[in-house]
Protein backbone atom coordinates (compact mmCIF):
# COMPACT_ATOMS: atom_id res chain seq x y z
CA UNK A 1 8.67 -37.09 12.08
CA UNK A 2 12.16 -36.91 11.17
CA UNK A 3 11.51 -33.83 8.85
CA UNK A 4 10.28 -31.92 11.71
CA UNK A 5 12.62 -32.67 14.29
CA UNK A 6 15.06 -31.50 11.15
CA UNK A 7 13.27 -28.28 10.52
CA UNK A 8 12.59 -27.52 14.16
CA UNK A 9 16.41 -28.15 15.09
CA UNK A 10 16.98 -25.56 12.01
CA UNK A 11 14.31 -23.18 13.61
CA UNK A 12 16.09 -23.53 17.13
CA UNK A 13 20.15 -22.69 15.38
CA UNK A 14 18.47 -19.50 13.58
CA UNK A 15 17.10 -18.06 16.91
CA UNK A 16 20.64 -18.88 18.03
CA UNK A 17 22.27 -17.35 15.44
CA UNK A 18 20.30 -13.96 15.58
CA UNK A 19 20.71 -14.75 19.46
CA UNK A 20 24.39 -14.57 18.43
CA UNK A 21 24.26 -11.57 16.24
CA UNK A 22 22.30 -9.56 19.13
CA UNK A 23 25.24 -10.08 21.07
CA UNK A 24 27.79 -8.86 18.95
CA UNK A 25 25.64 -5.62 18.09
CA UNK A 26 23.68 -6.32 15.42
CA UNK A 27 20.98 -3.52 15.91
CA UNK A 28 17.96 -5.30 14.05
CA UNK A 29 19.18 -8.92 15.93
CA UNK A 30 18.74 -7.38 19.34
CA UNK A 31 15.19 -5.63 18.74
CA UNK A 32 14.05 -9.66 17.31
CA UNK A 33 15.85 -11.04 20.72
CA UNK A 34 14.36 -8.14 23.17
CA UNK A 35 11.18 -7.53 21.38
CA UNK A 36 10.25 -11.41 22.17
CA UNK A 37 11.74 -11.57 25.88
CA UNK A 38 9.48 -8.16 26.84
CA UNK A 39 6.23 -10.69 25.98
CA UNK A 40 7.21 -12.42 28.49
CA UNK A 41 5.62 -16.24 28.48
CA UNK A 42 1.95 -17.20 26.18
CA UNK A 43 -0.48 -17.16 29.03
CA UNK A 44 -3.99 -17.10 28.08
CA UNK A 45 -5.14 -13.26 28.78
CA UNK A 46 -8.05 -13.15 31.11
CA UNK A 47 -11.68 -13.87 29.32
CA UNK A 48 -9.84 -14.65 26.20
CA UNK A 49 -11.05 -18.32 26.07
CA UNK A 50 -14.72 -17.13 26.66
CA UNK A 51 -17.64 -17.76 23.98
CA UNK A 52 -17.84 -14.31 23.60
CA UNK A 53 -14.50 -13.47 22.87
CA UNK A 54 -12.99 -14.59 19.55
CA UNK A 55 -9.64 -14.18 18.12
CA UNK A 56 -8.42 -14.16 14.40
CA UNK A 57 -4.67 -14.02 14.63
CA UNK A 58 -3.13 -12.22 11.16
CA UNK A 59 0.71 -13.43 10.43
CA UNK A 60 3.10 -10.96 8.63
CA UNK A 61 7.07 -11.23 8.22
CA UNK A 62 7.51 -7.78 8.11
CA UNK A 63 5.96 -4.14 6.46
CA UNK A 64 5.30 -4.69 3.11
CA UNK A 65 3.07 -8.37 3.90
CA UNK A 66 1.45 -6.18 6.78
CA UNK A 67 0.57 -3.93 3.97
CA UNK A 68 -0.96 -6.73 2.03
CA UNK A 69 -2.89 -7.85 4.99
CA UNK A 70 -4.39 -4.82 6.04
CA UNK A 71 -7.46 -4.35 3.63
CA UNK A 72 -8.55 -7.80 4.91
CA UNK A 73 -8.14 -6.54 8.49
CA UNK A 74 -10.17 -3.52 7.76
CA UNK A 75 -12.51 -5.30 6.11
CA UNK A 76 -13.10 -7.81 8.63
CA UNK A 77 -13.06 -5.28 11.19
CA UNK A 78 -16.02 -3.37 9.26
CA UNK A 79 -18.28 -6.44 8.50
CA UNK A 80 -17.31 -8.32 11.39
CA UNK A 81 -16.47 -6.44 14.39
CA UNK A 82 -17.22 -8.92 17.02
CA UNK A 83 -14.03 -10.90 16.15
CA UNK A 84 -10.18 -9.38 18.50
CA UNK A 85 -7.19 -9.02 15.98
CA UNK A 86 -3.98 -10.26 16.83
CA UNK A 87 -1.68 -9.12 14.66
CA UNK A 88 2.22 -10.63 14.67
CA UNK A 89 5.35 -10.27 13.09
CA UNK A 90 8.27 -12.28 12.46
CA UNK A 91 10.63 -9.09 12.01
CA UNK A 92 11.32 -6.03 13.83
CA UNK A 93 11.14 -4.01 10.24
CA UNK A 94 7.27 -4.32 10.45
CA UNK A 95 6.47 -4.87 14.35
CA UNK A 96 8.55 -1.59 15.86
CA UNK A 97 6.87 0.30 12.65
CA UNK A 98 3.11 -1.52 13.23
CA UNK A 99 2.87 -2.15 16.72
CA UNK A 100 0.26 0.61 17.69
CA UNK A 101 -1.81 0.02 14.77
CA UNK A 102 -5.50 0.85 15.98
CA UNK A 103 -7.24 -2.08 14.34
CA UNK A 104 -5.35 -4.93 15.82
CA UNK A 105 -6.36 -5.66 19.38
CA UNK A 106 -3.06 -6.48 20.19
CA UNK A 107 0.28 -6.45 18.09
CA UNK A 108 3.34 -8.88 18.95
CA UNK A 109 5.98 -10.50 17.80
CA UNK A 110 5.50 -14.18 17.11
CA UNK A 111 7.81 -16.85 18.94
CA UNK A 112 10.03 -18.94 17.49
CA UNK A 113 7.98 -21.83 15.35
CA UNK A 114 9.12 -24.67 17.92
CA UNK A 115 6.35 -27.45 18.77
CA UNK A 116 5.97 -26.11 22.19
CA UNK A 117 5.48 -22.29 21.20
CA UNK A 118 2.66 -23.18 18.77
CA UNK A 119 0.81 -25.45 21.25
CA UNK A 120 1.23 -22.49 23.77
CA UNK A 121 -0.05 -20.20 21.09
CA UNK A 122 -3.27 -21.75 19.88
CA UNK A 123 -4.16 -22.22 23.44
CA UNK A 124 -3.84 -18.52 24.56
CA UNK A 125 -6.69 -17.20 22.80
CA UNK A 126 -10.43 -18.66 21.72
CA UNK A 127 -8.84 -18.52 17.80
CA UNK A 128 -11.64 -18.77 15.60
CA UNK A 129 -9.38 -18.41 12.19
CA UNK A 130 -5.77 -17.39 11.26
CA UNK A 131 -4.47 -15.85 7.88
CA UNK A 132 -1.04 -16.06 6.99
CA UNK A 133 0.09 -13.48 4.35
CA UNK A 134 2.52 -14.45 1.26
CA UNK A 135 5.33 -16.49 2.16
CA UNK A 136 4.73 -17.42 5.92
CA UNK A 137 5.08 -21.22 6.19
CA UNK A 138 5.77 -22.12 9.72
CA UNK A 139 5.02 -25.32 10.01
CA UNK A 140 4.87 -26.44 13.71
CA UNK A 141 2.34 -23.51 14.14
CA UNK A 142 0.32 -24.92 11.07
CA UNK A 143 0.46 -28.46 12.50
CA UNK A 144 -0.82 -26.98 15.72
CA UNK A 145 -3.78 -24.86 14.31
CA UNK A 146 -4.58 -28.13 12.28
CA UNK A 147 -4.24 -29.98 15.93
CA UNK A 148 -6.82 -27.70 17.20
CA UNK A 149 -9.21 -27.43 14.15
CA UNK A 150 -8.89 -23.99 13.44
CA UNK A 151 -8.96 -23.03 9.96
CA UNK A 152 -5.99 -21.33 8.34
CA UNK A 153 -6.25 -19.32 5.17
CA UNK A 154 -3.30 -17.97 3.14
CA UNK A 155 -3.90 -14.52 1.30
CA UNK A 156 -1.25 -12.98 -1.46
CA UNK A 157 0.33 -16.37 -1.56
CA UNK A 158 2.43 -16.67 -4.67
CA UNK A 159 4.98 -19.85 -5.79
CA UNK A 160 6.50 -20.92 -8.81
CA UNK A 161 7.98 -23.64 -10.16
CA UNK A 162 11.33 -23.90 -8.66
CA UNK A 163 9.77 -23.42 -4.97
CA UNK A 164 11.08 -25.50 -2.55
CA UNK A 165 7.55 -27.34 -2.18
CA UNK A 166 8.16 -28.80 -5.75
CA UNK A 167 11.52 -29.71 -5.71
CA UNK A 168 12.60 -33.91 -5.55
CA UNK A 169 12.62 -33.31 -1.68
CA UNK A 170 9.63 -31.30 -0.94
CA UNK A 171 7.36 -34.00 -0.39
CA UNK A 172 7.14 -33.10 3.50
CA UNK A 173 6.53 -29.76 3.04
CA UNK A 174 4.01 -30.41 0.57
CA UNK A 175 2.06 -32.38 2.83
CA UNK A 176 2.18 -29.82 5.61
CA UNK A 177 0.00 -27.40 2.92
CA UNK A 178 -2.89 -29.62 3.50
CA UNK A 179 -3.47 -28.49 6.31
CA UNK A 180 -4.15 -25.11 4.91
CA UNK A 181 -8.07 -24.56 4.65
CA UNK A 182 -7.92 -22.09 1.39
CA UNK A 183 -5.50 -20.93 -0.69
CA UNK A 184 -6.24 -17.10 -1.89
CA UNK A 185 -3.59 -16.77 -4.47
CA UNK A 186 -1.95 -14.15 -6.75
CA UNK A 187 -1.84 -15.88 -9.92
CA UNK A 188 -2.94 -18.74 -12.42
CA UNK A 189 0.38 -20.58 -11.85
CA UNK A 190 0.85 -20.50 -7.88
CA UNK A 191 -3.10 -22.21 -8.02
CA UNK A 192 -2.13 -24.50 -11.08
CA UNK A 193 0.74 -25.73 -9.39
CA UNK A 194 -1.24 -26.31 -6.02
CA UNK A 195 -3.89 -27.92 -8.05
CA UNK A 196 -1.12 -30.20 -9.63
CA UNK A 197 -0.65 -31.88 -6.42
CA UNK A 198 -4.22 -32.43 -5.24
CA UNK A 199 -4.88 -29.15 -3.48
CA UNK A 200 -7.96 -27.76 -5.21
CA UNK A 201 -8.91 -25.30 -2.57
CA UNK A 202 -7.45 -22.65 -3.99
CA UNK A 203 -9.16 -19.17 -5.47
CA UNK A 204 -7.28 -16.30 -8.05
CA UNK A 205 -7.69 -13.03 -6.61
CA UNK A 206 -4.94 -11.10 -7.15
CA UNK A 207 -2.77 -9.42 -4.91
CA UNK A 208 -4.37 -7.42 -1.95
CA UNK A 209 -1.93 -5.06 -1.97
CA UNK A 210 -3.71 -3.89 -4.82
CA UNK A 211 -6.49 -2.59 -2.48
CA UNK A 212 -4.46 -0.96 -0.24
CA UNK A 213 -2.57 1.38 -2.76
CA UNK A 214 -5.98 2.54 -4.18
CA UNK A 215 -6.83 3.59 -1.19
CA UNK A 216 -3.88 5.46 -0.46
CA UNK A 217 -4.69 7.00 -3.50
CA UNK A 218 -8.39 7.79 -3.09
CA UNK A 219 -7.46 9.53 -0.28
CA UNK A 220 -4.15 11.08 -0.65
CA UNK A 221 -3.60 14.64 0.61
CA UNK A 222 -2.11 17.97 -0.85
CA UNK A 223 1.45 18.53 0.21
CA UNK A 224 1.47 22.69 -0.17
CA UNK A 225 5.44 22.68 0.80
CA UNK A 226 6.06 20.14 -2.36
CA UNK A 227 3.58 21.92 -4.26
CA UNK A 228 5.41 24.76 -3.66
CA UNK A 229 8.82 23.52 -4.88
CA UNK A 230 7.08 21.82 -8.02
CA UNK A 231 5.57 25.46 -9.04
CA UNK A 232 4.16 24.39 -12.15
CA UNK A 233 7.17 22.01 -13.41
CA UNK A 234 6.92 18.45 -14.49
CA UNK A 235 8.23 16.67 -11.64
CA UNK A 236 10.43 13.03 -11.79
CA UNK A 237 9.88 11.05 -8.48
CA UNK A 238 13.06 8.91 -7.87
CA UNK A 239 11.46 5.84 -4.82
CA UNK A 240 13.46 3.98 -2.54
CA UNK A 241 16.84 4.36 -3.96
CA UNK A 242 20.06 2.49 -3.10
CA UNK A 243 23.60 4.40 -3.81
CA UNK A 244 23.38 2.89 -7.44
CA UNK A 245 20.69 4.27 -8.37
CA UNK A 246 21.64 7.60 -7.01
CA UNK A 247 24.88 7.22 -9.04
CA UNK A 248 22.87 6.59 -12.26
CA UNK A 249 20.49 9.59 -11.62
CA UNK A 250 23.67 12.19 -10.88
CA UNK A 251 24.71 11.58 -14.17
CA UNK A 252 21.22 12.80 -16.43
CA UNK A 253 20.43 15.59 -13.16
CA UNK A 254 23.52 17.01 -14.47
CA UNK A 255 21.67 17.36 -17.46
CA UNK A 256 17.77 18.12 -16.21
CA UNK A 257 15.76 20.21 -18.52
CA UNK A 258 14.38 23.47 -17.62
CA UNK A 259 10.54 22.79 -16.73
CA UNK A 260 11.64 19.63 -15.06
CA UNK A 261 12.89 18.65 -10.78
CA UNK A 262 13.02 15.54 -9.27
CA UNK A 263 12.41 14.29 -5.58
CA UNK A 264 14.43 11.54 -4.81
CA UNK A 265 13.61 9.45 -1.76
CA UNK A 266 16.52 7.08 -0.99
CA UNK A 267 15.74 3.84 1.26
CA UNK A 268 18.58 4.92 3.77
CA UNK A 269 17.73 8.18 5.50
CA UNK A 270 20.65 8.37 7.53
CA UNK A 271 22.61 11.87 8.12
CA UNK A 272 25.53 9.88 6.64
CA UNK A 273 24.02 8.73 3.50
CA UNK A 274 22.04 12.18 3.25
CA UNK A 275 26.11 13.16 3.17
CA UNK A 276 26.69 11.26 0.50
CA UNK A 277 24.08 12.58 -1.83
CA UNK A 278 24.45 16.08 -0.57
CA UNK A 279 28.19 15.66 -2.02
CA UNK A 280 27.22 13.85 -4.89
CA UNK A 281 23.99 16.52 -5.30
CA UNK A 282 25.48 19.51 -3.90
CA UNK A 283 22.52 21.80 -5.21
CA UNK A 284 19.90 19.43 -3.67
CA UNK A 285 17.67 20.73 -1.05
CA UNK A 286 16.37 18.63 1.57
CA UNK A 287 12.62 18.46 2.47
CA UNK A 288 12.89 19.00 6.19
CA UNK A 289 14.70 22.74 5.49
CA UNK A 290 12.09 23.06 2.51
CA UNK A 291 9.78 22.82 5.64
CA UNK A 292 11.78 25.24 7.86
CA UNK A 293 11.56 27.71 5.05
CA UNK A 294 7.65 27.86 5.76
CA UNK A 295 7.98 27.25 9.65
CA UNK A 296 5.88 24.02 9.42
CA UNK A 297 5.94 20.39 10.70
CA UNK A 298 7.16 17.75 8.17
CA UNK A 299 4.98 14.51 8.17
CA UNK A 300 2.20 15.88 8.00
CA UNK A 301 -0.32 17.95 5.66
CA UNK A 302 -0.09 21.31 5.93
CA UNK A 303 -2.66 23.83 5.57
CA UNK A 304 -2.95 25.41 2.04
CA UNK A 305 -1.91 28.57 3.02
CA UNK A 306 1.88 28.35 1.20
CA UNK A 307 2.15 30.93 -1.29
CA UNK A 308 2.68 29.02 -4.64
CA UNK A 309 3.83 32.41 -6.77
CA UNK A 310 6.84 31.37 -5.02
CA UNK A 311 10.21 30.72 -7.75
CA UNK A 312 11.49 28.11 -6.89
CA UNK A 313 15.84 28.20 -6.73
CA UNK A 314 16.27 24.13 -6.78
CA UNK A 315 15.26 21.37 -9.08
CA UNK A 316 16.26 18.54 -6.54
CA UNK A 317 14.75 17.89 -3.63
CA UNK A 318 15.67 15.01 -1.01
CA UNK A 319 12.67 13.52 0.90
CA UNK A 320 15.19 12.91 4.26
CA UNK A 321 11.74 11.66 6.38
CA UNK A 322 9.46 8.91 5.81
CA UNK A 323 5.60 8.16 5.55
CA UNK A 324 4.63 10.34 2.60
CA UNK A 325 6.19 8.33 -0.34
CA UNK A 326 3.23 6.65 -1.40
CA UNK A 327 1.12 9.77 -1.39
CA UNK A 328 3.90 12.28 -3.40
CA UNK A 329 3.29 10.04 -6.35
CA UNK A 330 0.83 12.30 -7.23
CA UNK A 331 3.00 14.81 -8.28
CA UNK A 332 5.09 12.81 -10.73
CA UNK A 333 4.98 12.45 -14.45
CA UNK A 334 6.85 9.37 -14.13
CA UNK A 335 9.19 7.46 -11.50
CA UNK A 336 12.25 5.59 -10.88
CA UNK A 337 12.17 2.81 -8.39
CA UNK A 338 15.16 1.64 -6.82
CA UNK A 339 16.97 -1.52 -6.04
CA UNK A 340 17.19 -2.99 -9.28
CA UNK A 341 20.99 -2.80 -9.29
CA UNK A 342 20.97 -4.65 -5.80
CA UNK A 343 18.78 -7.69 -4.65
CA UNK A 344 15.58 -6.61 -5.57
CA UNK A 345 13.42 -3.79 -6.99
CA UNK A 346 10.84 -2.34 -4.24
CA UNK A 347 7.38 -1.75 -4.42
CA UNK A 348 5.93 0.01 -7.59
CA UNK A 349 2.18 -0.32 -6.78
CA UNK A 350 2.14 3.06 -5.19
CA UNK A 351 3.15 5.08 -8.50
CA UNK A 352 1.35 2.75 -10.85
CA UNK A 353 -1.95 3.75 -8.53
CA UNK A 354 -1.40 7.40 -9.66
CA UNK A 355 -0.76 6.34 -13.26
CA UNK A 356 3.01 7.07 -13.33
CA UNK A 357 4.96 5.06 -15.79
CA UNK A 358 7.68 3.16 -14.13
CA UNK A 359 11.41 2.70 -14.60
CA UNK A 360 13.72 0.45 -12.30
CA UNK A 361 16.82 -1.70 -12.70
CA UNK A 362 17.47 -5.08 -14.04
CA UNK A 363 16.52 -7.15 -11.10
CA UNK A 364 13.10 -7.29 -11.03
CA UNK A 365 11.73 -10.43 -12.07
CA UNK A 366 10.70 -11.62 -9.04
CA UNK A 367 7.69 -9.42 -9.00
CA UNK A 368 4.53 -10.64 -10.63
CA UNK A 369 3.53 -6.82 -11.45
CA UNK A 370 6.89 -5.58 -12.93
CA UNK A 371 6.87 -8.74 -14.93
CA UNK A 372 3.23 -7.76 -16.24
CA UNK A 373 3.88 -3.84 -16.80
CA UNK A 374 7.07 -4.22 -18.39
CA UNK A 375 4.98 -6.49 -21.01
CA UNK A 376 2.20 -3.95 -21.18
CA UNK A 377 5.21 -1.11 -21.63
CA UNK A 378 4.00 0.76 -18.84
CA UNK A 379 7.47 -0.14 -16.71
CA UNK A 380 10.80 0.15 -18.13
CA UNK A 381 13.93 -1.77 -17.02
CA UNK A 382 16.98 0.00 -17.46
CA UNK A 383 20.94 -1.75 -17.52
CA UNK A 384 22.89 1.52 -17.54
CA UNK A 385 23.18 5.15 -17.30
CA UNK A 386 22.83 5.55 -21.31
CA UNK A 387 19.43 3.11 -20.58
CA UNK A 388 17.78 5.12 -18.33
CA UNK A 389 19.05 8.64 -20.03
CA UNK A 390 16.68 7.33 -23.36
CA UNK A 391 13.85 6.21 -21.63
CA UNK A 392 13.70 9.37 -19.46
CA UNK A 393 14.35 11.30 -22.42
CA UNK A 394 11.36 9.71 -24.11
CA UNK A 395 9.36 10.41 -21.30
CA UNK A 396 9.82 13.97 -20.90
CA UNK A 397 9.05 14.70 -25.03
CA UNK A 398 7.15 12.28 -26.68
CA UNK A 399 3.61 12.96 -25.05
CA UNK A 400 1.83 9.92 -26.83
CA UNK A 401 4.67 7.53 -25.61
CA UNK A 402 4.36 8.76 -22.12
CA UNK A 403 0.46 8.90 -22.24
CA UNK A 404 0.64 4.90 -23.12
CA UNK A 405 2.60 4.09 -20.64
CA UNK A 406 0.21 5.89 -18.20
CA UNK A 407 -2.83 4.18 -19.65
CA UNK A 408 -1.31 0.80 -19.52
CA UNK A 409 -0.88 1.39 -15.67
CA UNK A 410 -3.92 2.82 -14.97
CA UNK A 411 -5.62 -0.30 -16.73
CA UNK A 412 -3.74 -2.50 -14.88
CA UNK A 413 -4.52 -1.06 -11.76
CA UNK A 414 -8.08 -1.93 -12.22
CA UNK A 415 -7.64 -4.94 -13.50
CA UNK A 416 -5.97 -6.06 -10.04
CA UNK A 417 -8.46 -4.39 -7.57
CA UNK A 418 -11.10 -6.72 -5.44
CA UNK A 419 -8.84 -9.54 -4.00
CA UNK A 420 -9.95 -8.53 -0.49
CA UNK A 421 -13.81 -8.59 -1.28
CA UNK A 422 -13.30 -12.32 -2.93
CA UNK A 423 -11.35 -13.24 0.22
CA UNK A 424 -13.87 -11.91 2.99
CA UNK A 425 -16.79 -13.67 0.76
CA UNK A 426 -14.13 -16.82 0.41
CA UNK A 427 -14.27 -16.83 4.42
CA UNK A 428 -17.45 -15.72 5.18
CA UNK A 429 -18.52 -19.13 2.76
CA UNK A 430 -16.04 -21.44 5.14
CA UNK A 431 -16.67 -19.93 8.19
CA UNK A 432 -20.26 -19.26 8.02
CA UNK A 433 -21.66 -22.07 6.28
């Protein structure tokens, strides 16, 4: 009891704090404090308590757990389309980017985890289940779906050993995981260390997000204004990149071989950091006047009517709009992924899907899948400039090196698809039976 008055008195000083920050201008602070106030109070909706209206509610912090939680909401939604979605965030990131998507009945933020809140909350809709994706512990809301006997099921979920749940004082927190009704996890250790404490309800599948990047990639579409640019050249994608990155990259563009361009698509999209690399990359073109050129809409796919006889005149262009990353992977012979030189490498699923070797900075252990493929040599961590200039080099001219590294991702990928189908069979067994 005194734990949770603890944690819950910690839950109240961060809403305060962001409360706080929101005042003082933070931009992201005041879409988490306005975003929550425009719900308004948890009343039930009307008919939502009925027999023949059920609710299973799908938790996500932000984007990228959203991502991992959608081929379980399509899924659901195909075999099981008599059950609503509710779909919330913790963080404006994913909720202002998500909150029309068309297979959640309704998308919100989630309220603060105080007890009051999460009684309100399981008593607004006729919940039938609730998945919580990854790292989502909130534990007044677990103690109140537990309350109401309403099974909870974690998907994604991943811990190791230094996790706060096995430290000298995680006892509490332990015990709050029993209240979980199965465990879908990523890997052998998160379930052996679950197991190690007497929670056996726990199932290996691999990361979802798995799914959801092969489909990206079973459907991607043509892109006629980058095919256009490429004309025929091997073509270095450059993901997500932080000014670090861009810094190591200036120095071997300086250098790029004839046959080769690269697309770089930095995290920050802003017209001043598009500055920056325009005076770092003064010969770079940016994809929205690559669009202009051709009088078409960027963001979408354009008809294949672009002349490709075209020569091109640049070797760099700058993706300055977003939504297409994960599909321009198909034009790459390899890719650099950014944020290793900062807190944390970002996603690499989407170029490993297409079979693109992978090179990122040193910070990237954190990630189950970088660890694997840097193993398996199909991902390459880099330290410096004179790092990333050899394994780029090798790259571009040994053919059988390259063609390893391609395989080794391409196996991988396969060996990682199906977590969804093991976790709508894993519920289907708990909630049918």
């Amino acid at each position: 009891m005194i734990v949770r008055l603890v944690y819950t008195l910690g839950v109240r000083l961060y809403a305060l704090g962001v409360r706080l920050a929101a005042l003082f201008g933070n931009a992201k602070a005041k879409l988490w404090v306005e975003g929550r106030k425009s719900q308004g109070s948890l009343r039930p909706v009307e008919g939502s308590k009925g027999p023949t209206d059920q609710w299973i509610w799908f938790h996500a912090a932000s984007l990228g757990e959203f991502e991992q939680g959608r081929p379980v909401i399509e899924a659901l939604k195909q075999s099981h389309p008599e059950f609503k979605i509710l779909l919330s965030f913790f963080s404006p990131s994913g909720y202002e980017i998500r909150k029309n998507y068309p297979l959640a009945d309704e998308v919100v933020y989630l309220p603060t985890d105080t007890p009051q809140h999460a009684r309100q909350w399981v008593q607004s809709r006729h919940f039938v289940a609730a998945f919580f994706i990854k790292y989502e512990f909130w534990f007044n809301y677990m103690q109140a779906l537990e309350r109401a006997d309403i099974p909870l099921f974690y998907i994604s979920l991943i811990l190791k050993p230094d996790s706060y749940f096995f430290r000298w004082y995680g006892s509490w927190f332990r015990k709050q995981l029993r209240s979980v009704r199965h465990f879908f996890v990523q890997d052998e250790v998160t379930a052996q260390l679950l197991k190690a404490h007497g929670m056996d309800n726990v199932t290996v599948c691999g990361d979802t997000r798995f799914d959801r990047v092969a489909a990206i990639a079973e459907q991607a579409k043509p892109f006629p204004e980058i095919e256009r640019f490429v004309a025929g050249r091997q073509c270095i994608i450059a993901g997500s990149t932080w000014p670090p990155d861009e810094k190591l990259l200036a120095a071997f563009l300086s250098t790029l071989p004839e046959g080769y361009c690269m697309l770089i698509a930095p995290h920050d999209i802003s017209a001043a950091h598009l500055a920056q690399i325009k005076a770092m990359l003064p010969e770079a073109q940016l994809y929205t006047d690559l669009c202009a050129e051709v009088s078409r809409p960027c963001h979408t796919e354009a008809q294949p009517s672009v002349s490709m006889g075209v020569k091109p005149t640049k070797n760099i262009l700058v993706i300055n709009t977003i939504g297409i990353l994960s599909q321009l992977y198909q034009y790459a012979r390899f890719v650099y992924i950014g944020g290793g030189f900062g807190v944390n490498i970002h996603n690499i699923q989407e170029p490993v899907t297409f079979g693109c070797p992978v090179v990122f900075g040193p910070r990237y252990k954190s990630f189950k899948e970088a660890v694997d493929l840097v193993a398996l040599q199909g991902a390459f961590p880099v330290h410096d400039a004179d790092e990333l200039r050899s394994v780029f080099d090798r790259l571009m001219s040994d053919d059988g090196f390259h063609d390893a590294a391609s395989k080794a991702c391409s196996d991988y990928l396969k060996s990682q698809v199906g977590a969804t189908k093991t976790i709508i069979k894993g519920f289907e067994q708990a909630f049918f039976l």
